[in-house]
Structure formats: C-alpha cells, structure tokens
Protein backbone atom coordinates (compact mmCIF):
# COMPACT_ATOMS: atom_id res chain seq x y z
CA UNK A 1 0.00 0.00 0.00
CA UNK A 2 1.40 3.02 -0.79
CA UNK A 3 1.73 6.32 1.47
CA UNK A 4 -0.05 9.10 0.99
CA UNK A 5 1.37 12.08 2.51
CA UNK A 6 -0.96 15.81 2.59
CA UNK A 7 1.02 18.57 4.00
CA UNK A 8 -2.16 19.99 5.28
CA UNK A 9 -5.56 19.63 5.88
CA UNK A 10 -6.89 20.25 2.35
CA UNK A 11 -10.19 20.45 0.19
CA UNK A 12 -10.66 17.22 -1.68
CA UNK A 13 -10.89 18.30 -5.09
CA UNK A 14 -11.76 15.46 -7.59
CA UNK A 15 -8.20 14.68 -8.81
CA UNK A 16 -7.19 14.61 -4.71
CA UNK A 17 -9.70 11.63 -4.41
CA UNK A 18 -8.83 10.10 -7.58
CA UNK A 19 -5.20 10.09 -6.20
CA UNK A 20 -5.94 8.95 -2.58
CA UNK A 21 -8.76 5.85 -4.33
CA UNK A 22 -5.80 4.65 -5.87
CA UNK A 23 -3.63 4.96 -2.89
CA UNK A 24 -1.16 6.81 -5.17
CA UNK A 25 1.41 8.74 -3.36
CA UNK A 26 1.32 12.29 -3.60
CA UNK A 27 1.57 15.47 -1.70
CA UNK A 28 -1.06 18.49 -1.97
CA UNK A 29 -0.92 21.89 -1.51
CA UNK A 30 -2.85 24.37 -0.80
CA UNK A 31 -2.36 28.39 -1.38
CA UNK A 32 -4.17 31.62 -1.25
CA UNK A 33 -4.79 32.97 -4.44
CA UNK A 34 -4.86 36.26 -5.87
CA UNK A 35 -3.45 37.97 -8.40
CA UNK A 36 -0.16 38.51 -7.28
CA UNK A 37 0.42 34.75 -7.09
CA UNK A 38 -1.53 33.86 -9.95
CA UNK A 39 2.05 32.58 -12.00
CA UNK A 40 3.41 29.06 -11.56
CA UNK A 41 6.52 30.63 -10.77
CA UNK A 42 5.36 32.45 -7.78
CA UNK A 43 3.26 29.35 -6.87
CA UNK A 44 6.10 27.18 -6.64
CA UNK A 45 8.37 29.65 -4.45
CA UNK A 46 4.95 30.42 -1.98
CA UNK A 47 4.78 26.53 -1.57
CA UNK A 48 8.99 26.20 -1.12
CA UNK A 49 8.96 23.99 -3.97
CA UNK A 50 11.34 23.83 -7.21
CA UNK A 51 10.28 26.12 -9.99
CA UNK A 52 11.52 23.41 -12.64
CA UNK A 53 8.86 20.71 -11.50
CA UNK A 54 5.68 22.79 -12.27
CA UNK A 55 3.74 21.74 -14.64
CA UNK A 56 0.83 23.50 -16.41
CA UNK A 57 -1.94 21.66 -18.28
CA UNK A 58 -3.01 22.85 -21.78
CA UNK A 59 -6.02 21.15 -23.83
CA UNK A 60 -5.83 21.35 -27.76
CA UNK A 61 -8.64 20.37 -30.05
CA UNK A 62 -7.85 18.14 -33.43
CA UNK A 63 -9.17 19.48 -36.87
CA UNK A 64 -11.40 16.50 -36.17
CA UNK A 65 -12.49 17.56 -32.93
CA UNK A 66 -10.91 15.21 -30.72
CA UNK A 67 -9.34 16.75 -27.85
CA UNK A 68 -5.58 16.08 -26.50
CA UNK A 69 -4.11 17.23 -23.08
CA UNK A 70 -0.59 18.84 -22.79
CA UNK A 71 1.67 18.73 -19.60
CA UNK A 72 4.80 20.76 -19.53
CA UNK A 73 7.09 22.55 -17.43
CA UNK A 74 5.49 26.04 -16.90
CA UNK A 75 8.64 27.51 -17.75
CA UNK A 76 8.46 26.25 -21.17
CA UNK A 77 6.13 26.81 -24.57
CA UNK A 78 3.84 24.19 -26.23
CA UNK A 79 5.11 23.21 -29.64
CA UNK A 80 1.81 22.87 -31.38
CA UNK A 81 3.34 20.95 -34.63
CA UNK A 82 4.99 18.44 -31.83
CA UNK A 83 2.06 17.96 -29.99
CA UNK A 84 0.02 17.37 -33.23
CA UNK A 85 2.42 14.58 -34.11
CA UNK A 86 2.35 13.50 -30.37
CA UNK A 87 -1.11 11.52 -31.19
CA UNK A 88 -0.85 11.79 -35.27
CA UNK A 89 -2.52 14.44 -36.14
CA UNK A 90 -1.78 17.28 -38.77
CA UNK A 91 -2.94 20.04 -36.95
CA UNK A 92 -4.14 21.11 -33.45
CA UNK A 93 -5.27 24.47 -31.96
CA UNK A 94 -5.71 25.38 -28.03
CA UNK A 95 -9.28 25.00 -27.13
CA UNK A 96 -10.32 28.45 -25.99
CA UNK A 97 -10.32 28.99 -21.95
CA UNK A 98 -14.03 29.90 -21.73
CA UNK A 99 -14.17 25.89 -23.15
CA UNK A 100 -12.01 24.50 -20.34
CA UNK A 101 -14.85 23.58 -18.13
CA UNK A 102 -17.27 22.33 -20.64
CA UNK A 103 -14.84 19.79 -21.56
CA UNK A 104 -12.63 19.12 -18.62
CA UNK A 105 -14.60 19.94 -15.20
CA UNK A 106 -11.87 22.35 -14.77
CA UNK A 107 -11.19 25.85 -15.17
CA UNK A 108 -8.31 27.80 -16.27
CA UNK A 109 -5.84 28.46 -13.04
CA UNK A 110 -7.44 25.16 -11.53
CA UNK A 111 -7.17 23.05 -14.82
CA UNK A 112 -5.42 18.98 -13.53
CA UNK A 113 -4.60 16.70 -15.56
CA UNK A 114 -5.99 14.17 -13.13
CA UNK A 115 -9.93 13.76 -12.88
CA UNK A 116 -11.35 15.16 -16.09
CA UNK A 117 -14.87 14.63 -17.52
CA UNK A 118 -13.16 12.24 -19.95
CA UNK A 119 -10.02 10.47 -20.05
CA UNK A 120 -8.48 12.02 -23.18
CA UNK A 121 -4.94 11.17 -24.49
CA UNK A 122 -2.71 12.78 -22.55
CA UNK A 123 0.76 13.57 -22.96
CA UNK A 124 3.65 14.79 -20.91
CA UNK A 125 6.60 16.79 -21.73
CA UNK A 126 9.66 13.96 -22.71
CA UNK A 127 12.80 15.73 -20.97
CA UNK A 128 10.37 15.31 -17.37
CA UNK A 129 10.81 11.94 -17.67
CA UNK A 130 14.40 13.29 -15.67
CA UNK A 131 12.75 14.53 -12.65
CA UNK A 132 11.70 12.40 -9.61
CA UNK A 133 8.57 14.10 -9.23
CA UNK A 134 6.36 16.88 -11.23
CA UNK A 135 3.95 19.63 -10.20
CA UNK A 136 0.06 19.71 -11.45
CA UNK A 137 -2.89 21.70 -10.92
CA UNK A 138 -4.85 20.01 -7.81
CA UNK A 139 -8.19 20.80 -9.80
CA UNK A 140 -9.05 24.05 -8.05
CA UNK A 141 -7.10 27.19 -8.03
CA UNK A 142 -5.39 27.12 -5.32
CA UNK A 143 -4.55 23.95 -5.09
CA UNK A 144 -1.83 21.83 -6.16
CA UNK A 145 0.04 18.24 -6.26
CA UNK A 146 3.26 17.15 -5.94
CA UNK A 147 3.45 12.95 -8.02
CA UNK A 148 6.07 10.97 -9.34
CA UNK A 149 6.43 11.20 -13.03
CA UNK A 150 5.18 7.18 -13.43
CA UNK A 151 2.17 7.70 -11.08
CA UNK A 152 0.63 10.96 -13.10
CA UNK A 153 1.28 8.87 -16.13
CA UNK A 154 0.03 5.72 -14.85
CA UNK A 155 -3.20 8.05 -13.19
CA UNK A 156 -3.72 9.41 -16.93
CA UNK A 157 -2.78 6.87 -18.96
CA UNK A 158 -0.14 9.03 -20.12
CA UNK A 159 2.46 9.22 -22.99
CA UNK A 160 5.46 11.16 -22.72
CA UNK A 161 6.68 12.76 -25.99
CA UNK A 162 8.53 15.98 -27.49
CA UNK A 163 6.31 18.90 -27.34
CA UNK A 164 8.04 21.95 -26.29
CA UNK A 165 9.98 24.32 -28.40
C-alpha cells in the first residue's frame, strides 16, 4: 500500500480523491490565491517547492475535434506541430479557456490533468521523464500536487513525448 502524505488539511478536489482511491502517493498543496500569485513561478516559491517541476496543463482540439491534453514545465512553450504529431494528427489548436470547463470539469488556473470529464490522451513533456517528481494543478485554483512522473502517467494513462519548443 502506498503512502499518501498531505502537507495539510486540504479540500478534496476530484483529482485529490482520484489520487488517494488509488492509494497513489502524492503530496497536496494548498495556497491563497490572488493575483499577485496567480504565475506558476510564484506558486512554486509560496509553496517552497522547485520552480523546474511545475507543470501547467493545456487542452488542444484536433481538426477533427478530438481533444488532446498537454503537460509541460510552466517555464516552457507548447510546440503545437509536436504535440500534433504526439497523437498523429496534422494540426491542433488550443481549445479556448471559456471551453475549459465544458470539456474538462476544470477551469483555467485550476485546470489537472488528473480527474477530467473524460479520459483524453494525454501527454507529458519527454525531458520530465528526468525529474523524480512533477507539479500539477490540484483541480481548483489554489490547489496543487506534488506525483512521481510514473504515477501521473500511470493516473492518466499518459504518454510522454517531445512537445516543447
């Protein structure tokens, strides 16, 4: 069985519960928001954690329609061409914020890659496949999670590929 460790008493947002169901280790965090710590960057240094593990979730819609979900290092840009070949597909376009919750349960600031509506193929940034562990969204701003690269992946059924530029 696997630990579970919380730094705090926190809300249980739906990717929380997902987590602790599957006994998957993690650590969550939670923060006050407002607009002056509305960056990952800031988010990171408010919680003492490493800037370079943050992640931020994007979701990107096929010329099809079928929708594809992004994790990389905040730090860094999406390469829309890479993530298009992530899954084979010739083109993708970001799916526009006010969409977010419609299709993911989420909203921007508060958008995890763990607990959507759907499971939708999701893929993670190759080079942090290096790091131990990676920063998501909790699933509410103000909230976030601390996983092992193999758990979120395992959680999401996740890929990791090339996708920043």
């Amino acid at each position: 069985m696997a630990d579970v460790r919380i730094m705090a008493k926190h809300t249980k947002t739906n990717a929380i519960r997902i987590l602790e169901s599957n006994r998957i280790t993690h650590e969550a965090f939670e923060y006050l928001v407002n607009e002056e710590n509305a960056d990952g960057t800031l988010v990171a240094r408010k919680n003492n954690r490493d800037v370079a593990l943050v992640h931020k979730t994007l979701v990107a819609r096929s010329m099809k329609g079928a929708l594809y979900v992004f994790i990389i290092p905040i730090t860094k840009e999406l390469d829309l061409k890479k993530a298009a070949l992530a899954d084979g597909e010739k083109k993708i376009e970001m799916i526009p914020h006010k969409d977010l919750l419609k299709y993911t349960g989420y909203v921007k600031g508060g958008c995890s890659p763990i607990g959507m509506k759907k499971l939708y193929p999701t893929f993670l940034e190759q080079s942090s496949e290096s790091l131990e562990r990676v920063i998501v969204s909790g699933g509410k701003k103000g909230h976030i999670i601390e996983i092992g690269v193999y758990e979120l992946l395992g959680v999401v059924n996740g890929q990791l590929k090339a996708l920043v530029k």
